[in-house]
Protein backbone atom coordinates (compact mmCIF):
# COMPACT_ATOMS: atom_id res chain seq x y z
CA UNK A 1 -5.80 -11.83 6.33
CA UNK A 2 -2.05 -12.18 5.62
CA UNK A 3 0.48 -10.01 5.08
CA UNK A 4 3.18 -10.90 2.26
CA UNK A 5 6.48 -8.75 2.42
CA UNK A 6 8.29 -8.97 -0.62
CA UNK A 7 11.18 -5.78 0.17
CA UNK A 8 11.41 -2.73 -1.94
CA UNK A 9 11.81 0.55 -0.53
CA UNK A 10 9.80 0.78 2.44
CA UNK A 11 12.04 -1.88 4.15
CA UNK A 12 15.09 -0.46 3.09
CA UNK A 13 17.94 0.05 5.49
CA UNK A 14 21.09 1.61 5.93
CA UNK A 15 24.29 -0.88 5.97
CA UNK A 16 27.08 1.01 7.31
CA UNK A 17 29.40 -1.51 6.44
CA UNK A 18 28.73 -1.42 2.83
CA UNK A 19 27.32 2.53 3.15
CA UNK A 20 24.15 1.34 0.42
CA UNK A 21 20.91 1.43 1.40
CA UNK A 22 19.88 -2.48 1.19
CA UNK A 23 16.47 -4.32 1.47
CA UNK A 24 17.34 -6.71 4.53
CA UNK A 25 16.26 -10.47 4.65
CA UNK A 26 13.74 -9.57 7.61
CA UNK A 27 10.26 -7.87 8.57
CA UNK A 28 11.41 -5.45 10.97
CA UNK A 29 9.58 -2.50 9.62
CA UNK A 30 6.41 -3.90 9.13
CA UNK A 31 6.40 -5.97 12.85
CA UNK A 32 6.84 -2.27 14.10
CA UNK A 33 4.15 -1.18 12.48
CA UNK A 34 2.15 -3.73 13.26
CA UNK A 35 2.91 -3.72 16.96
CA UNK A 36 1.09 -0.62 17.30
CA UNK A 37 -2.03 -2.66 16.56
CA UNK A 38 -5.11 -4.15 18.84
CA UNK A 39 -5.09 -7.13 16.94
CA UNK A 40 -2.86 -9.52 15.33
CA UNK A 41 -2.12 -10.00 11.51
CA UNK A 42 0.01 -12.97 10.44
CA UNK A 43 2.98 -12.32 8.22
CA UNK A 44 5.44 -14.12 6.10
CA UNK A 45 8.67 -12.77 4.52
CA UNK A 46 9.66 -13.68 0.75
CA UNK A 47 11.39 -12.57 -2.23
CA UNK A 48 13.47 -9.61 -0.12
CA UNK A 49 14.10 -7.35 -3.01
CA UNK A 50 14.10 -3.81 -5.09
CA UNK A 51 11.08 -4.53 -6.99
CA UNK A 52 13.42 -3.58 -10.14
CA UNK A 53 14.92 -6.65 -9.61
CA UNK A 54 11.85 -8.98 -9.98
CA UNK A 55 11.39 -10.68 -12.57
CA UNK A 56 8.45 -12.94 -13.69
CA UNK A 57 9.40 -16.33 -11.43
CA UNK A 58 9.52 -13.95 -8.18
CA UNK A 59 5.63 -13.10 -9.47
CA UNK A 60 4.54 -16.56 -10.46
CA UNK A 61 5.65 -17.25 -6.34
CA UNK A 62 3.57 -14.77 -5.53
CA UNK A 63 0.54 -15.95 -7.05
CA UNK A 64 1.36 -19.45 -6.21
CA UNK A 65 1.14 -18.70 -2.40
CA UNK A 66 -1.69 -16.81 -2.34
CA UNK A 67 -3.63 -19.12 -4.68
CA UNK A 68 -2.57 -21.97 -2.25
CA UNK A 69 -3.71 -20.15 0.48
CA UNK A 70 -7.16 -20.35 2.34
CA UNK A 71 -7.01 -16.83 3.19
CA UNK A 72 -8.86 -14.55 0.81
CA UNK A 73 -7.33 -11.15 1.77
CA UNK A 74 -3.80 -10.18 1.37
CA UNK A 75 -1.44 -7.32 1.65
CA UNK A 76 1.49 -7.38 -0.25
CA UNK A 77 4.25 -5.28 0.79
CA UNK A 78 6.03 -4.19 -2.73
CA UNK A 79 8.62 -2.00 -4.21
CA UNK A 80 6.59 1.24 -5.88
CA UNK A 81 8.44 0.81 -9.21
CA UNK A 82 7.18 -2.58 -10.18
CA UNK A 83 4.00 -2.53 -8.45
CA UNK A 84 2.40 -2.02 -11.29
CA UNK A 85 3.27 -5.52 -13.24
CA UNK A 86 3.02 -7.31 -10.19
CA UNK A 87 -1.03 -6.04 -9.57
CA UNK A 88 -1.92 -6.83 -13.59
CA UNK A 89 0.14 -10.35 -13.02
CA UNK A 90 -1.52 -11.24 -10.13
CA UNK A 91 -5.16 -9.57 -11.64
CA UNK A 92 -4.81 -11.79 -14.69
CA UNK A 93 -4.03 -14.95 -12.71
CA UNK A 94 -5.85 -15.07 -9.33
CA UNK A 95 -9.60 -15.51 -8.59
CA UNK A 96 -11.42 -15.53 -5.74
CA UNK A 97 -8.52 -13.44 -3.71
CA UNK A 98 -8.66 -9.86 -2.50
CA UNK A 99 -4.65 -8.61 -3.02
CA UNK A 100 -4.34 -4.96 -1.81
CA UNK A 101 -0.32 -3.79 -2.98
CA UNK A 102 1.02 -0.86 -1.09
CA UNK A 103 4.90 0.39 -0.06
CA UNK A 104 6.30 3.19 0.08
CA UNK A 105 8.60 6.11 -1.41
CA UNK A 106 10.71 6.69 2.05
CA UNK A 107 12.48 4.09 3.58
CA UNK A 108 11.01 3.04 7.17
CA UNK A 109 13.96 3.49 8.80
CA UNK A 110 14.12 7.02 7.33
CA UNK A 111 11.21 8.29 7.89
CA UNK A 112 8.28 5.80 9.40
CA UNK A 113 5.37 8.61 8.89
CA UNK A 114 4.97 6.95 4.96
CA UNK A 115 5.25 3.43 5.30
CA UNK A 116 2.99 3.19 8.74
CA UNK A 117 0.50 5.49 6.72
CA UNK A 118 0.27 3.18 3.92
CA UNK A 119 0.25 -0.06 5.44
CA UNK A 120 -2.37 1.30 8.14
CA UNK A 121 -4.29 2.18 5.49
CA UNK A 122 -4.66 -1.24 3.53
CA UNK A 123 -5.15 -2.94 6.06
CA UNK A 124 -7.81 -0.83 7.22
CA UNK A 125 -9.03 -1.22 3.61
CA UNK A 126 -9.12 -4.93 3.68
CA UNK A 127 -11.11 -5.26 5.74
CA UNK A 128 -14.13 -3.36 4.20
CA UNK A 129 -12.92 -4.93 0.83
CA UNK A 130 -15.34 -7.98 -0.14
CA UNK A 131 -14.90 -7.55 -4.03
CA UNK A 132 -12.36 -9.96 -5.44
CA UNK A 133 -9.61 -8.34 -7.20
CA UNK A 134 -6.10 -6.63 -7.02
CA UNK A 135 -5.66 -3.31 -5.70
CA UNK A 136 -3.08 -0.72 -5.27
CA UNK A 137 -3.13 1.35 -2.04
CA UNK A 138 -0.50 4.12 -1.51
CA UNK A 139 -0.13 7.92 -0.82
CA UNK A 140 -3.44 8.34 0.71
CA UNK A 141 -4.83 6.96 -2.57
CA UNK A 142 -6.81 3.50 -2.96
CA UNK A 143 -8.02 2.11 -6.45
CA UNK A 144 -8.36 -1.01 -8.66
CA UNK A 145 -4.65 -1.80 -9.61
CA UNK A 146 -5.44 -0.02 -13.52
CA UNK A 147 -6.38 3.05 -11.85
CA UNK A 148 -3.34 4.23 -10.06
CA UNK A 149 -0.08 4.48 -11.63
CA UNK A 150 3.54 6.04 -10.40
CA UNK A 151 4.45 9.16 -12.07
CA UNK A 152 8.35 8.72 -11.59
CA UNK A 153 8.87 12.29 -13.04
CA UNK A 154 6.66 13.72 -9.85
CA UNK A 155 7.65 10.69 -7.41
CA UNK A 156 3.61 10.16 -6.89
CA UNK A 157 1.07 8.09 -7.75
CA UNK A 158 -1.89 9.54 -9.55
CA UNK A 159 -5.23 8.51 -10.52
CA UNK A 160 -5.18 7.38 -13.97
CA UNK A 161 -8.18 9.42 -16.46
CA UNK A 162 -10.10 6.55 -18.42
């Protein structure tokens, strides 16, 4: 399994230089996370950003590592407003790979409860998870990417009603 941190708002942190919340160029809140773990889950750093600042090359890098790579499960660390177009991206162009997307609302740094919640929980996921495919796992929720969505009137995600 390997975990792929691409920023957004659960790494977040406060730059009291500038005074803006930033996403830093480091996996500090996730190694925390994970240090609270019996075993040991590689991760690599890339991208660093807001998800509303991806664009399509930042996804196509995505896919390109995890298609290159000869693990078959990944977590990919992800901004909550893009996640969306990332999982149907990455669902339209991977095979073979189980991709399990999760972040979080909260900034670590602000509040850790969220972020350690959600990434607990997908990795715990991924490793019952032998059905390829791209899912999104987040706010105690865990579906097929097409079957969660944000509601960014209610700051949630919610099952989405076929």
């Amino acid at each position: 399994m390997l975990i792929l941190n691409t920023g957004g708002t659960f790494n977040k942190r406060y730059n009291p230089l500038s005074g803006e919340m930033e996403v830093p160029f480091d996996n500090l809140a996730p190694t925390k996370i994970l240090a609270n773990f019996t075993y040991e889950v590689e991760m690599a750093g890339l991208i660093y950003k807001d998800s509303l600042d991806m664009n399509s090359e930042d996804r196509k890098m995505i896919a390109k590592i995890i298609s290159a790579s000869d693990e078959t499960h990944f977590i990919l660390i992800h901004g909550t407003d893009t996640m969306d177009l990332t999982a149907a991206f990455l669902d339209e162009v991977l095979e073979g790979k189980v991709v399990i997307l999760t972040g979080a609302m909260v900034p670590f740094e602000i509040d850790p409860l969220e972020a350690t919640s959600n990434l607990s929980m997908a990795l715990g996921y991924a490793q019952l998870q032998n059905e390829e495919g791209v899912y999104i796992c987040i706010q105690g929720n865990v579906s097929s990417h097409n079957k969660l969505k944000k509601n960014k009137t209610l700051g949630k995600f919610e099952r989405v009603q076929d």
